[in-house]
C-alpha atoms as a PDB file:
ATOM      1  CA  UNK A   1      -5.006 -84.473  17.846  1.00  0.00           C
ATOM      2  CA  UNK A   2      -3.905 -82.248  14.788  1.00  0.00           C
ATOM      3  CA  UNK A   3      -0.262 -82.241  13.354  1.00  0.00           C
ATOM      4  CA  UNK A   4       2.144 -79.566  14.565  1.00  0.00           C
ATOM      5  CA  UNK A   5       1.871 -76.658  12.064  1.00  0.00           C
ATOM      6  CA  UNK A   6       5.146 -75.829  10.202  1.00  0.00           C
ATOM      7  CA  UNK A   7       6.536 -72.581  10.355  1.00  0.00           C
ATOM      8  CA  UNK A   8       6.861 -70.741   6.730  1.00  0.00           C
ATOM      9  CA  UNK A   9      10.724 -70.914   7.689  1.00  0.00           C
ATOM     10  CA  UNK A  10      10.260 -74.533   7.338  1.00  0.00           C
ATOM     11  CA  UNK A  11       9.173 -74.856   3.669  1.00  0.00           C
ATOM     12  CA  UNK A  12      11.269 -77.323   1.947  1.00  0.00           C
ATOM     13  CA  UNK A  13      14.719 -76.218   0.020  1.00  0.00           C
ATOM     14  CA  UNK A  14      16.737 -78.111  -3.064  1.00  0.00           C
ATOM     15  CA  UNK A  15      19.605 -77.209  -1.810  1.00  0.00           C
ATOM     16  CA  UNK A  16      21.287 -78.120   1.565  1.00  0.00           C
ATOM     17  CA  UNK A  17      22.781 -74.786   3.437  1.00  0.00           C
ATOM     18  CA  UNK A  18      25.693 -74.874   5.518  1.00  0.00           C
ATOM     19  CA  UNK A  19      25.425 -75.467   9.279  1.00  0.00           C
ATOM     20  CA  UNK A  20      25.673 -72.353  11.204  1.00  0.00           C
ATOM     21  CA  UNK A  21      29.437 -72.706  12.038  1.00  0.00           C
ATOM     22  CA  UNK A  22      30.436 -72.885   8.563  1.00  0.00           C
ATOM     23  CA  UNK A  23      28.217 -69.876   7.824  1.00  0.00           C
ATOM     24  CA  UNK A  24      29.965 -68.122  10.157  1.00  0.00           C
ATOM     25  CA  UNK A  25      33.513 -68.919   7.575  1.00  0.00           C
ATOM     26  CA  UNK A  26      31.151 -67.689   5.203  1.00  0.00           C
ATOM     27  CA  UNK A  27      29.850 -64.332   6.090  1.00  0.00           C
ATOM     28  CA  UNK A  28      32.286 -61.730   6.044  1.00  0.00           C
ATOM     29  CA  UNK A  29      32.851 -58.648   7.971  1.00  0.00           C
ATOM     30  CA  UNK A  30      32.105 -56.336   4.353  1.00  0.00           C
ATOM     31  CA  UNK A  31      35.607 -54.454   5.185  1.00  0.00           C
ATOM     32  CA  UNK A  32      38.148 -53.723   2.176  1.00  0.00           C
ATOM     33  CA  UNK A  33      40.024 -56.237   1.258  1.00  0.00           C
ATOM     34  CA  UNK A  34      42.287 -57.899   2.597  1.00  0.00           C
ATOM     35  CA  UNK A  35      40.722 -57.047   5.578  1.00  0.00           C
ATOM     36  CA  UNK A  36      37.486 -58.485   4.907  1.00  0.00           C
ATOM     37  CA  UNK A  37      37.969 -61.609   6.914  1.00  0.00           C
ATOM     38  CA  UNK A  38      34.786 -64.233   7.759  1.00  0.00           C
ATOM     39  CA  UNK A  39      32.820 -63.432  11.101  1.00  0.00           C
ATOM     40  CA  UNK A  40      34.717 -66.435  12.954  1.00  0.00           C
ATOM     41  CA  UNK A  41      38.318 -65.058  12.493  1.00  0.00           C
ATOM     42  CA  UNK A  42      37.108 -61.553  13.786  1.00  0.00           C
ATOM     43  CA  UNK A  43      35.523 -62.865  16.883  1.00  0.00           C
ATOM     44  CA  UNK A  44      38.731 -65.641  17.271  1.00  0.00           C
ATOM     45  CA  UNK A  45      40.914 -62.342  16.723  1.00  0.00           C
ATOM     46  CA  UNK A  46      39.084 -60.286  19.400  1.00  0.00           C
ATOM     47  CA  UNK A  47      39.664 -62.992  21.859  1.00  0.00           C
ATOM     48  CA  UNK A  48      43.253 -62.641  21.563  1.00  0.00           C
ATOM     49  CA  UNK A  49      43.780 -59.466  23.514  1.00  0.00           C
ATOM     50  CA  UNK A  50      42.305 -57.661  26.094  1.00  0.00           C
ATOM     51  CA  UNK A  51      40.163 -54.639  25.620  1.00  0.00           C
ATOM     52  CA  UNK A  52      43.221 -52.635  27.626  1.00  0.00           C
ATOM     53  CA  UNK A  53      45.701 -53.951  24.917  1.00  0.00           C
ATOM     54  CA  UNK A  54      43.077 -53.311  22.193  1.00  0.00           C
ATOM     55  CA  UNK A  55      43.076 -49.750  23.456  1.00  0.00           C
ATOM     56  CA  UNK A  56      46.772 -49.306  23.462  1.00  0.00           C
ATOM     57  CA  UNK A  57      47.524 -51.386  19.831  1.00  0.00           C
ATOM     58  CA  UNK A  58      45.280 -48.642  18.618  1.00  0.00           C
ATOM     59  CA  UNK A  59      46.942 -45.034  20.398  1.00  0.00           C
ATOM     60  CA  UNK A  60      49.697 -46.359  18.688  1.00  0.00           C
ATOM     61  CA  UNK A  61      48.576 -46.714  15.263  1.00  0.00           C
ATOM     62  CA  UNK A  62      47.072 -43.215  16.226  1.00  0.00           C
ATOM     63  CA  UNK A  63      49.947 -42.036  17.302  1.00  0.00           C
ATOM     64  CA  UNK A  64      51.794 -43.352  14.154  1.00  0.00           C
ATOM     65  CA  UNK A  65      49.066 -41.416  12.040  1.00  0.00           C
ATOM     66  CA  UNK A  66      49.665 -38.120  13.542  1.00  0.00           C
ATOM     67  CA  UNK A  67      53.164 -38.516  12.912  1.00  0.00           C
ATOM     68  CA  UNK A  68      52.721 -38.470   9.603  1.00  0.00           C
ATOM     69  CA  UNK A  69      49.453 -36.721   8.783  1.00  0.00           C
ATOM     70  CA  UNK A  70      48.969 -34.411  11.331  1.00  0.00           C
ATOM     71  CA  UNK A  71      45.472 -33.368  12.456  1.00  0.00           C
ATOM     72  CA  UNK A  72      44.315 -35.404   9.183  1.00  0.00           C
ATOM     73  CA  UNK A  73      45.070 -38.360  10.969  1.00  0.00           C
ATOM     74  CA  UNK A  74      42.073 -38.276  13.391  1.00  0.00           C
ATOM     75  CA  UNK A  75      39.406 -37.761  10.910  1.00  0.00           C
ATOM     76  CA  UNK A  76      38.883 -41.516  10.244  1.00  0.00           C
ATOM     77  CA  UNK A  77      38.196 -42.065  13.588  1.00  0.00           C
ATOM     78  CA  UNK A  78      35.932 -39.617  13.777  1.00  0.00           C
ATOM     79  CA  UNK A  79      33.625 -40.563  10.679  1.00  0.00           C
ATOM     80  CA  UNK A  80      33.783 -43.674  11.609  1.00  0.00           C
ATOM     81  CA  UNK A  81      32.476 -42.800  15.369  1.00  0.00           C
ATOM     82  CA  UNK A  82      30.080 -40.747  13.848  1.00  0.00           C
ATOM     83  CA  UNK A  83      28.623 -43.475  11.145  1.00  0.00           C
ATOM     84  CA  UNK A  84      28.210 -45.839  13.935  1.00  0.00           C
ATOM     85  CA  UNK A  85      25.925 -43.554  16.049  1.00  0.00           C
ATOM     86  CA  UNK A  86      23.929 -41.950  13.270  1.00  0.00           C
ATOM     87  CA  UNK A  87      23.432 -45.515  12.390  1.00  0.00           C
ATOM     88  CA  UNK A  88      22.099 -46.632  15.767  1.00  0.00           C
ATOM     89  CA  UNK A  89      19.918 -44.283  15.665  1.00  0.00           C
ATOM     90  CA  UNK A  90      18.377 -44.304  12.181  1.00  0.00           C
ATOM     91  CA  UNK A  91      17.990 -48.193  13.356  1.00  0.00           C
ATOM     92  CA  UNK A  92      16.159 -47.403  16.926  1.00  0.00           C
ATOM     93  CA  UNK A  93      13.944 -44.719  15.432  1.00  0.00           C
ATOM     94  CA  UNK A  94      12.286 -47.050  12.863  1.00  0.00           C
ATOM     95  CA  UNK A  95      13.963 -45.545   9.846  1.00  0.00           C
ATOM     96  CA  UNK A  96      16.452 -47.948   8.994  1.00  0.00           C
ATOM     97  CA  UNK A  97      16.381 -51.865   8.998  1.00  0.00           C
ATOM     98  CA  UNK A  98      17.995 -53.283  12.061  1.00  0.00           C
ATOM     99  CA  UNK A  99      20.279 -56.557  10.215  1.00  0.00           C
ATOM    100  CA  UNK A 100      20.259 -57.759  13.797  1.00  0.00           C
ATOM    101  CA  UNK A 101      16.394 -58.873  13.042  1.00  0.00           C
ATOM    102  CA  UNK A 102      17.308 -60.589  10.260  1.00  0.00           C
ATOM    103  CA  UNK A 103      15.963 -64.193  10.336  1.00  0.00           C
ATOM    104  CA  UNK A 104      14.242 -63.652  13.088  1.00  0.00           C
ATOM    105  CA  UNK A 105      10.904 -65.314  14.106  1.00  0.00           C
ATOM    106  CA  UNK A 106       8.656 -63.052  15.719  1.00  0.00           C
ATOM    107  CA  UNK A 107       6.712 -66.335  18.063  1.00  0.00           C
ATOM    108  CA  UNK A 108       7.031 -68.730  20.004  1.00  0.00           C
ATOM    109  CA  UNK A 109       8.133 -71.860  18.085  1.00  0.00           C
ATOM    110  CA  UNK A 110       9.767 -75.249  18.776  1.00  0.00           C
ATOM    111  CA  UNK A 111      12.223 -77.580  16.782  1.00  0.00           C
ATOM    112  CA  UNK A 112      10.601 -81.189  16.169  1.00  0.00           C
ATOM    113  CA  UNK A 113      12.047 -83.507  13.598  1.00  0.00           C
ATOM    114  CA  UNK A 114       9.898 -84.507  10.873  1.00  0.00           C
ATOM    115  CA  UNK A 115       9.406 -88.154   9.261  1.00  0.00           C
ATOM    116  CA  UNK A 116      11.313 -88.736   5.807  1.00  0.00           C
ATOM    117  CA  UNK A 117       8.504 -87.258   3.562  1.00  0.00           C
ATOM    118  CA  UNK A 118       8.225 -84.124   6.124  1.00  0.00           C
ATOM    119  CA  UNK A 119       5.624 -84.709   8.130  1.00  0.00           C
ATOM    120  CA  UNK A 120       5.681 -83.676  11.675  1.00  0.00           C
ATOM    121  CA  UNK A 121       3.084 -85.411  12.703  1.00  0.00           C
ATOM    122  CA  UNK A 122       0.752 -84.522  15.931  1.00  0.00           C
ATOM    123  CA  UNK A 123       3.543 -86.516  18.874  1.00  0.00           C
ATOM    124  CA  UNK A 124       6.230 -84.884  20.336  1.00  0.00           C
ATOM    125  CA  UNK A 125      10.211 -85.337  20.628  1.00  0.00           C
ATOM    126  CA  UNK A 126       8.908 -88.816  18.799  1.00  0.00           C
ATOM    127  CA  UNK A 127      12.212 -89.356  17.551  1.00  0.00           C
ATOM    128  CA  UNK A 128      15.890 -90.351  19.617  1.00  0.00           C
ATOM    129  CA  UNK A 129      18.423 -87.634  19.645  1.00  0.00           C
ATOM    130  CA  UNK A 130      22.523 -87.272  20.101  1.00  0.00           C
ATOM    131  CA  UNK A 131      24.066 -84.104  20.987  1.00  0.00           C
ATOM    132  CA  UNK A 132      28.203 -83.793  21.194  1.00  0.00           C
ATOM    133  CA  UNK A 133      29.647 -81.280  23.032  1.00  0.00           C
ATOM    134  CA  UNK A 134      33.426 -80.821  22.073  1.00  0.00           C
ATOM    135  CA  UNK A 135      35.848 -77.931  22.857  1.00  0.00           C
ATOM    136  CA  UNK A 136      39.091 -76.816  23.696  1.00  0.00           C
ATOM    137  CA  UNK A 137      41.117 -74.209  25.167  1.00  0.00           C
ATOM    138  CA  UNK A 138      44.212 -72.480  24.817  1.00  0.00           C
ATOM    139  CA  UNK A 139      46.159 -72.382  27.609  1.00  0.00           C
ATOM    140  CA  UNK A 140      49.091 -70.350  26.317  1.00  0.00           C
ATOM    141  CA  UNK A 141      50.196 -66.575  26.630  1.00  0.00           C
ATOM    142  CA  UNK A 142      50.406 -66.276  23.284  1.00  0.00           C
ATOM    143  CA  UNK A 143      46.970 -67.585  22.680  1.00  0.00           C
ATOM    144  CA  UNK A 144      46.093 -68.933  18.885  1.00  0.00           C
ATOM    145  CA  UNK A 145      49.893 -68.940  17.464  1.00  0.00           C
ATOM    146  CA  UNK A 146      51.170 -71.054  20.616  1.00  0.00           C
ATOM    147  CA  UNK A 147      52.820 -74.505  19.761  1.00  0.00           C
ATOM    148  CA  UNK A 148      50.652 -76.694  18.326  1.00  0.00           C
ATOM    149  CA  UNK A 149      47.302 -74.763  18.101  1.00  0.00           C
ATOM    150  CA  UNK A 150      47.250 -74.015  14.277  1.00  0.00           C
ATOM    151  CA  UNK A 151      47.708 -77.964  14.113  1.00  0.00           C
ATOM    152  CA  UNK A 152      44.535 -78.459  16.547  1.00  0.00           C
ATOM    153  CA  UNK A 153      42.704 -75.798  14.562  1.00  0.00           C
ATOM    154  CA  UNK A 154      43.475 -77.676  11.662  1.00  0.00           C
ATOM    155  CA  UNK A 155      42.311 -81.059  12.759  1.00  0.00           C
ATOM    156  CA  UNK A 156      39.044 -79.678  14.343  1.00  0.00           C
ATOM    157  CA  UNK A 157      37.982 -77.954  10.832  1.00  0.00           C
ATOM    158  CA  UNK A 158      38.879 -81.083   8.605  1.00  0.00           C
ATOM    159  CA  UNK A 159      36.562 -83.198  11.304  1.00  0.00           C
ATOM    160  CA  UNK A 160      33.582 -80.241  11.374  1.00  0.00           C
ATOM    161  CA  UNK A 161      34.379 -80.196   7.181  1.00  0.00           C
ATOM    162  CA  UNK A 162      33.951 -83.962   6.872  1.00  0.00           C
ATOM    163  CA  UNK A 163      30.671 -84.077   8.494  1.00  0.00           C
ATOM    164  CA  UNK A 164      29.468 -81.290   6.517  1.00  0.00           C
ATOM    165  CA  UNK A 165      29.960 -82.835   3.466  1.00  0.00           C
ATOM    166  CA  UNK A 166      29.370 -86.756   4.892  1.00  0.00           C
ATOM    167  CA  UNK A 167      25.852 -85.490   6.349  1.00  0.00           C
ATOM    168  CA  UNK A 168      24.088 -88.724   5.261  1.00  0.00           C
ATOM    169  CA  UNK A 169      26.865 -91.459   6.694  1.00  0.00           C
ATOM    170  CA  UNK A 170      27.013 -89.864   9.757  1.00  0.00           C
ATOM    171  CA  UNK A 171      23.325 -89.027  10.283  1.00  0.00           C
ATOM    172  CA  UNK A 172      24.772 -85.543  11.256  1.00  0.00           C
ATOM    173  CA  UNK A 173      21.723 -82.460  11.612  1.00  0.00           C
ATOM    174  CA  UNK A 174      23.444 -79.419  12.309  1.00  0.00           C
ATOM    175  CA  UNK A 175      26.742 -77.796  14.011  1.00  0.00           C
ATOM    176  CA  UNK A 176      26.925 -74.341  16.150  1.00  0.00           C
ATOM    177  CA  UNK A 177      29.918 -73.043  17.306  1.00  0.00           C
ATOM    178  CA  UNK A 178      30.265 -70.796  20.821  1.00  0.00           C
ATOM    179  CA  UNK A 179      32.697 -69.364  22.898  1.00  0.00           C
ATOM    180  CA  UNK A 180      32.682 -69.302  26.547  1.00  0.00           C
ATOM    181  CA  UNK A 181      32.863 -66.114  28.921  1.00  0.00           C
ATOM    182  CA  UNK A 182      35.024 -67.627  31.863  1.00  0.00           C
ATOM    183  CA  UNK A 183      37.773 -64.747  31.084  1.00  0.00           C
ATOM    184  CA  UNK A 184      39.249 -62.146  29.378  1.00  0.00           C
ATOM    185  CA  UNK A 185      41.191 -63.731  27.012  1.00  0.00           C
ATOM    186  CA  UNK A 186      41.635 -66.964  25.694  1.00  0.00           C
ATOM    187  CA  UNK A 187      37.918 -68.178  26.293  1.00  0.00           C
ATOM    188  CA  UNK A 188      37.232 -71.734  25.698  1.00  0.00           C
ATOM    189  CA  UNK A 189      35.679 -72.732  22.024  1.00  0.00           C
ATOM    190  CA  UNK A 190      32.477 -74.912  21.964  1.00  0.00           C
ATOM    191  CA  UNK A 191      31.030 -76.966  19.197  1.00  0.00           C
ATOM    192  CA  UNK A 192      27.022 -78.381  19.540  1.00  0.00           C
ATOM    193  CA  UNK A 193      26.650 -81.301  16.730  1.00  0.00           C
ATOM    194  CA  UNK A 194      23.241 -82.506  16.559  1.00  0.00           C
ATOM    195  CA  UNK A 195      23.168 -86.567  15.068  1.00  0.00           C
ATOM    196  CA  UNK A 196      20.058 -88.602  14.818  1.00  0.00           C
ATOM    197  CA  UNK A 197      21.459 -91.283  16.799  1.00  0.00           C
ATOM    198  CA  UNK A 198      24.878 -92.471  18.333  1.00  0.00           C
ATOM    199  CA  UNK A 199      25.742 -94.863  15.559  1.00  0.00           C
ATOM    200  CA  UNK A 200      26.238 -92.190  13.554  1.00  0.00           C
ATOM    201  CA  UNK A 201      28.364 -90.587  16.050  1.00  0.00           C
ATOM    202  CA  UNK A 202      30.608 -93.498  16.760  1.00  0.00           C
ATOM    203  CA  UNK A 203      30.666 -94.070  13.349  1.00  0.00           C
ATOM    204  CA  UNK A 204      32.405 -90.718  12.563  1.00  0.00           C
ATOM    205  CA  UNK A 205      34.420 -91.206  15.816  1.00  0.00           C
ATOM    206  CA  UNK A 206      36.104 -94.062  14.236  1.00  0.00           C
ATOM    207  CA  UNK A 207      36.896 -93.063  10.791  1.00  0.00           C
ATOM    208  CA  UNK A 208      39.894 -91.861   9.288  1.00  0.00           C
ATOM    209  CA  UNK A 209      39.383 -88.027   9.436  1.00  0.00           C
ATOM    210  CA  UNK A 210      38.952 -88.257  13.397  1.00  0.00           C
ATOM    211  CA  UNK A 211      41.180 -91.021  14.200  1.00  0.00           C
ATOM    212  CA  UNK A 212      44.287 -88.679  12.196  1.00  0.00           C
ATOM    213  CA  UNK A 213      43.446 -85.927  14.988  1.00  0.00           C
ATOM    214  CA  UNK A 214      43.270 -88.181  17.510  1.00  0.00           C
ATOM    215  CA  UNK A 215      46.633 -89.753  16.445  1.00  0.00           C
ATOM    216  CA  UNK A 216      48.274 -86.810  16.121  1.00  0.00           C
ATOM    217  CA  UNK A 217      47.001 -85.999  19.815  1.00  0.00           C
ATOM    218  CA  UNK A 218      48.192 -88.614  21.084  1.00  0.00           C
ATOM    219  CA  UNK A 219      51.662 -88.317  19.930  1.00  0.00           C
ATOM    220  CA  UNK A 220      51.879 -84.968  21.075  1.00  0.00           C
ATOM    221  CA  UNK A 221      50.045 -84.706  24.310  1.00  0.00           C
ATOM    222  CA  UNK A 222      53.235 -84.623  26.489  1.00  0.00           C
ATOM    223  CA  UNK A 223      54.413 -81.336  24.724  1.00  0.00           C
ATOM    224  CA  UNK A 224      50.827 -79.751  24.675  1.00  0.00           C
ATOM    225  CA  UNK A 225      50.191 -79.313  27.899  1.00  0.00           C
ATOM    226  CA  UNK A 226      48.534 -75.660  27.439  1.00  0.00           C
ATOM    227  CA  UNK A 227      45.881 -77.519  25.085  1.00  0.00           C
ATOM    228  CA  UNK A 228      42.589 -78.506  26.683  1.00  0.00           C
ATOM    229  CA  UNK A 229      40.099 -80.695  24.771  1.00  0.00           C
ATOM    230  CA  UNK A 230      37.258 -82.041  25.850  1.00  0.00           C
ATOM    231  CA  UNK A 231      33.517 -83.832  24.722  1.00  0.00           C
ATOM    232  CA  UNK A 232      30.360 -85.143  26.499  1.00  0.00           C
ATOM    233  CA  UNK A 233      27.898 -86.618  24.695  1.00  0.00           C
ATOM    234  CA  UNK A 234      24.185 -86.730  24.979  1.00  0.00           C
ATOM    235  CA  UNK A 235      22.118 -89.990  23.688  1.00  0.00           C
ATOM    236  CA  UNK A 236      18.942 -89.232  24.245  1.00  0.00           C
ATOM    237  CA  UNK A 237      15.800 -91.046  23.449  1.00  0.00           C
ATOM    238  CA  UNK A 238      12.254 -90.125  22.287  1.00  0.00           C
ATOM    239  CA  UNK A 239      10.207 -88.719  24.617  1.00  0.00           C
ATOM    240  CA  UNK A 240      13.007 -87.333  26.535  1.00  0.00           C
ATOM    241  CA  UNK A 241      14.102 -84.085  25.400  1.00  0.00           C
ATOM    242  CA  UNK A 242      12.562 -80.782  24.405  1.00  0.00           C
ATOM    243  CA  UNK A 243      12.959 -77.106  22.807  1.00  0.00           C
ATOM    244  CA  UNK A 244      11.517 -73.863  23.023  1.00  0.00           C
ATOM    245  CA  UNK A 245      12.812 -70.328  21.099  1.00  0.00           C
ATOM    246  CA  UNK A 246      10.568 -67.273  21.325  1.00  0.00           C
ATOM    247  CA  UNK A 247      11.435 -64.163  18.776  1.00  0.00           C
ATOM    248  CA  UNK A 248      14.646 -65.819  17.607  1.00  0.00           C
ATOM    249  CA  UNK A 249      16.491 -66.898  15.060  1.00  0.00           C
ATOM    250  CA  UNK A 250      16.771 -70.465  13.778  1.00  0.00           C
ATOM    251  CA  UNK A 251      19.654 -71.740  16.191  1.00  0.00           C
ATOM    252  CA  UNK A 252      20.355 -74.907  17.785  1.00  0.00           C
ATOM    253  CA  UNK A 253      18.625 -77.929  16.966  1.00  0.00           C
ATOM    254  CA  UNK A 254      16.248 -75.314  15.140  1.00  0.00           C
ATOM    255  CA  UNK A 255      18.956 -74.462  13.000  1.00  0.00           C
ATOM    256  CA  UNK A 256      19.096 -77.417  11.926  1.00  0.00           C
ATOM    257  CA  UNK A 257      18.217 -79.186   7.774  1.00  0.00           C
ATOM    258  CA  UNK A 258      16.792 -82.254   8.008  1.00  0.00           C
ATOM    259  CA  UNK A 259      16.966 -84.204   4.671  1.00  0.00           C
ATOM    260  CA  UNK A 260      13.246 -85.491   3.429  1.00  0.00           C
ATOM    261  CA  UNK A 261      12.434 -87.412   0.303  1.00  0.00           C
ATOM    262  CA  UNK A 262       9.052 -85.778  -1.807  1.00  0.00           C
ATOM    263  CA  UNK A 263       7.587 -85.884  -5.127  1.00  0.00           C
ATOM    264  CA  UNK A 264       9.181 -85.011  -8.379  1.00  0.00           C
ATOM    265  CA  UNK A 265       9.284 -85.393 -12.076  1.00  0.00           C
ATOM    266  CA  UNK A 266      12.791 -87.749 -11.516  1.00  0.00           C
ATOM    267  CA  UNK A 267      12.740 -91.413 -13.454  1.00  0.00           C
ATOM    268  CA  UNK A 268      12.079 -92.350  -9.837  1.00  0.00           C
ATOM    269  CA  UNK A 269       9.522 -90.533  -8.644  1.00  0.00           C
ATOM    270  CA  UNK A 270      11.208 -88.350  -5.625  1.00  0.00           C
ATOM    271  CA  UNK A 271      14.019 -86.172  -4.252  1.00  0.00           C
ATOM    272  CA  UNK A 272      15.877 -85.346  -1.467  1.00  0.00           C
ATOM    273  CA  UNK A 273      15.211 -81.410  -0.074  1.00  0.00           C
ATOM    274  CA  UNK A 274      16.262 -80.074   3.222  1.00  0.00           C
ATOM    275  CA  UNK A 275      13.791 -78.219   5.988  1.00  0.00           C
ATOM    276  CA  UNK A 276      13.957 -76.662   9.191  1.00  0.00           C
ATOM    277  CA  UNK A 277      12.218 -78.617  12.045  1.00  0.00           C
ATOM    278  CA  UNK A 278      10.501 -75.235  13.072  1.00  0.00           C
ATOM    279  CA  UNK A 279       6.547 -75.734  13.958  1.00  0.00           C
ATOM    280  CA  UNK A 280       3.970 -73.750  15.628  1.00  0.00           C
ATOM    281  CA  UNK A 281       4.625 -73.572  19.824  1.00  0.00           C
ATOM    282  CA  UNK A 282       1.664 -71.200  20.530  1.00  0.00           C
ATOM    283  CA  UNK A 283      -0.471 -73.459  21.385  1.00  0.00           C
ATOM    284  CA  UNK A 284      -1.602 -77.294  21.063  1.00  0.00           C
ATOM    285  CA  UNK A 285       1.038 -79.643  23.409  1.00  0.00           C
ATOM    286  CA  UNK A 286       3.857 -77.643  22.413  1.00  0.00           C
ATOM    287  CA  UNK A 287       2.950 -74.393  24.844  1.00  0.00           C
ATOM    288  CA  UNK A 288       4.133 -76.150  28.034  1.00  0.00           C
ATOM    289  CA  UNK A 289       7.496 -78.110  28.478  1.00  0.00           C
ATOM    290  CA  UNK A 290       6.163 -81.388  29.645  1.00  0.00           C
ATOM    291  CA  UNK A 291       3.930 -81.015  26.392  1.00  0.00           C
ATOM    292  CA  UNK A 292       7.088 -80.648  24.284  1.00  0.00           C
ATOM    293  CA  UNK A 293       7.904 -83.935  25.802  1.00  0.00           C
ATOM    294  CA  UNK A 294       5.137 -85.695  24.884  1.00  0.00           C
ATOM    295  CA  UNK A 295       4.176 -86.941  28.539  1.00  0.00           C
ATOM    296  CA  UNK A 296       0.798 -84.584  28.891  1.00  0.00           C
ATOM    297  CA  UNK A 297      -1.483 -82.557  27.681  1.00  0.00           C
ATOM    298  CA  UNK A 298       0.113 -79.272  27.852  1.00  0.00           C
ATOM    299  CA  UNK A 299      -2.612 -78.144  30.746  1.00  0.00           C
ATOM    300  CA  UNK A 300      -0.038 -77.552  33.614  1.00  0.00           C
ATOM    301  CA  UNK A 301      -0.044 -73.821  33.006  1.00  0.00           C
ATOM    302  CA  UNK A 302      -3.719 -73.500  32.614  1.00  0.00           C
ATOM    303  CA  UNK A 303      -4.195 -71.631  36.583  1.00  0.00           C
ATOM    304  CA  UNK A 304      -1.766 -68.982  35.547  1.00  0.00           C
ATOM    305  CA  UNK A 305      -2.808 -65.901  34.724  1.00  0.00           C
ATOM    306  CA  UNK A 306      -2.259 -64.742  31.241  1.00  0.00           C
ATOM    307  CA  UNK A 307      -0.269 -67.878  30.513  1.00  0.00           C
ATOM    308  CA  UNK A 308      -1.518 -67.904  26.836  1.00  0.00           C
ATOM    309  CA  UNK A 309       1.332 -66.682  24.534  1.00  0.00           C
ATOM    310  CA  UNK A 310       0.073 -63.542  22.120  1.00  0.00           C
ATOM    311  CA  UNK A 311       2.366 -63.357  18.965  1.00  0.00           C
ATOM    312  CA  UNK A 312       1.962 -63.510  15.320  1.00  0.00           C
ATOM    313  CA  UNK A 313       3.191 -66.847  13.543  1.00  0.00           C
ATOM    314  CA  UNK A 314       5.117 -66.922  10.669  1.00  0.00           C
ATOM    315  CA  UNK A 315       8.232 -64.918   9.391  1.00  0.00           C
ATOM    316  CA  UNK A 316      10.223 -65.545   6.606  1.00  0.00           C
ATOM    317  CA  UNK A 317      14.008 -66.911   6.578  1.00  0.00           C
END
């Protein structure tokens, strides 16, 4: 059996990039400034307030324009409406770039962890996994500047910070950060780490960056009572878990840098670089689930019809 064939979004990198929640600190919204505020506060903002009391924050402003500008005061609103659709539509008819695309993967792929020097090898999910879940809610009517939520915030990002930078004590792959659509306001936040095993995990769970957050929860708890935290982890072994993403972007365990040592001109030989664990899913064991799993051939899905997937492979990130 051949090795699983690396996506070109795979090739190796010097230099370690941020897990996708940080990049989403990162990227910016490209307003003015000092409105130009990362991609995280906009969506944590929006979250705030329904679209009702969006709506009415706005007449006002509107209304506070008018009073001053007169008829001037609704042109803004009006380029702006008017950017937005000729935009759309220079983007649907082919004659503008849709950013939406970028990154994407036009195939079917899946996310397998290579060996230190980068090697994927030809056996699936062959390595153990951990996966944390951890989130919390805000319980409060008014929502992120209730008691004690900047000091939760706080705690959370020194945590999610600490395992960015501690990546090799803590065996820690990747982070991606979600909110949940349960109700209008106020939705729960989700965090996904990915570790290579639970050692790692319980490591981090019992050093000093976590234990100060869990202190100060526990302190505090009785006069919280609108904050909801949570976890559930995941230790899974080899053999045991799988992943599939078709035209996407690198996300999830796919969005992922694993560290690998290669070849260099160094007084040692080597150095560490950083890759994606994206390979080839089109065909080979990866095509069928229980193939991704390493348990069979990949032949359950052989008496469908048109079960072969038809896409290019490649795309650049």
């Amino acid at each position: 059996m051949s090795a699983f064939k690396p996506l070109q979004a795979s090739a190796p990198q010097d230099k370690r990039h941020n897990t996708q929640r940080w990049e989403s600190f990162r990227t910016k919204s490209g307003w003015l400034p000092p409105f130009n505020f990362s991609v995280n506060d906009l969506n944590t903002f929006r979250d705030q307030l329904t679209i009702s009391s969006w709506l009415a924050l706005g007449a006002c402003f509107q209304g506070l324009a008018y009073l001053l500008f007169g008829r001037l005061a609704f042109l803004p609103a009006g380029f702006l409406l008017f950017y937005r659709t000729a935009d759309a539509f220079l983007q649907a008819a082919g004659w503008k770039s849709n950013p939406m695309m970028k990154d994407v993967i036009l195939t079917k792929f899946s996310a397998q962890l290579p060996d230190e020097n980068g090697d994927f090898g030809a056996q699936a999910s062959r390595e153990e996994i951990c996966v944390l879940l951890i989130g919390t809610r805000i319980n409060h009517p008014l929502g992120i500047i209730g008691p004690g939520v900047q000091e939760i915030g706080t705690y959370f990002n020194r945590m999610s910070k600490e395992l960015e930078h501690e990546f090799d004590t803590y065996g820690m792959l990747g982070i991606t950060e979600w909110t949940a659509n349960e109700r209008p306001t106020g939705n729960e936040i989700l965090q996904v780490c990915y570790f290579k095993n639970a050692e790692g995990l319980h490591k981090f769970a019992h050093g000093p960056t976590h234990r100060a957050g869990w202190d100060w929860w526990n302190r505090t708890i009785a006069s919280h009572p609108h904050i909801s935290i949570w976890h559930e982890i995941y230790h899974v072994p080899a053999q045991r878990w799988e992943t599939i993403y078709a035209n996407s972007s690198p996300t999830l365990l796919g969005g992922c840098r694993v560290p690998i040592v290669t070849k260099s001109a160094t007084s040692d030989g080597t150095e560490k670089r950083w890759m994606r664990p994206l390979v080839d899913a089109t065909r080979g064991p990866l095509r069928t689930s229980r193939g991704r799993m390493g348990v069979s051939r990949a032949l359950e899905h052989e008496g469908y019809r048109g079960y072969e997937y038809v896409g290019d492979v490649g795309g650049k990130v």
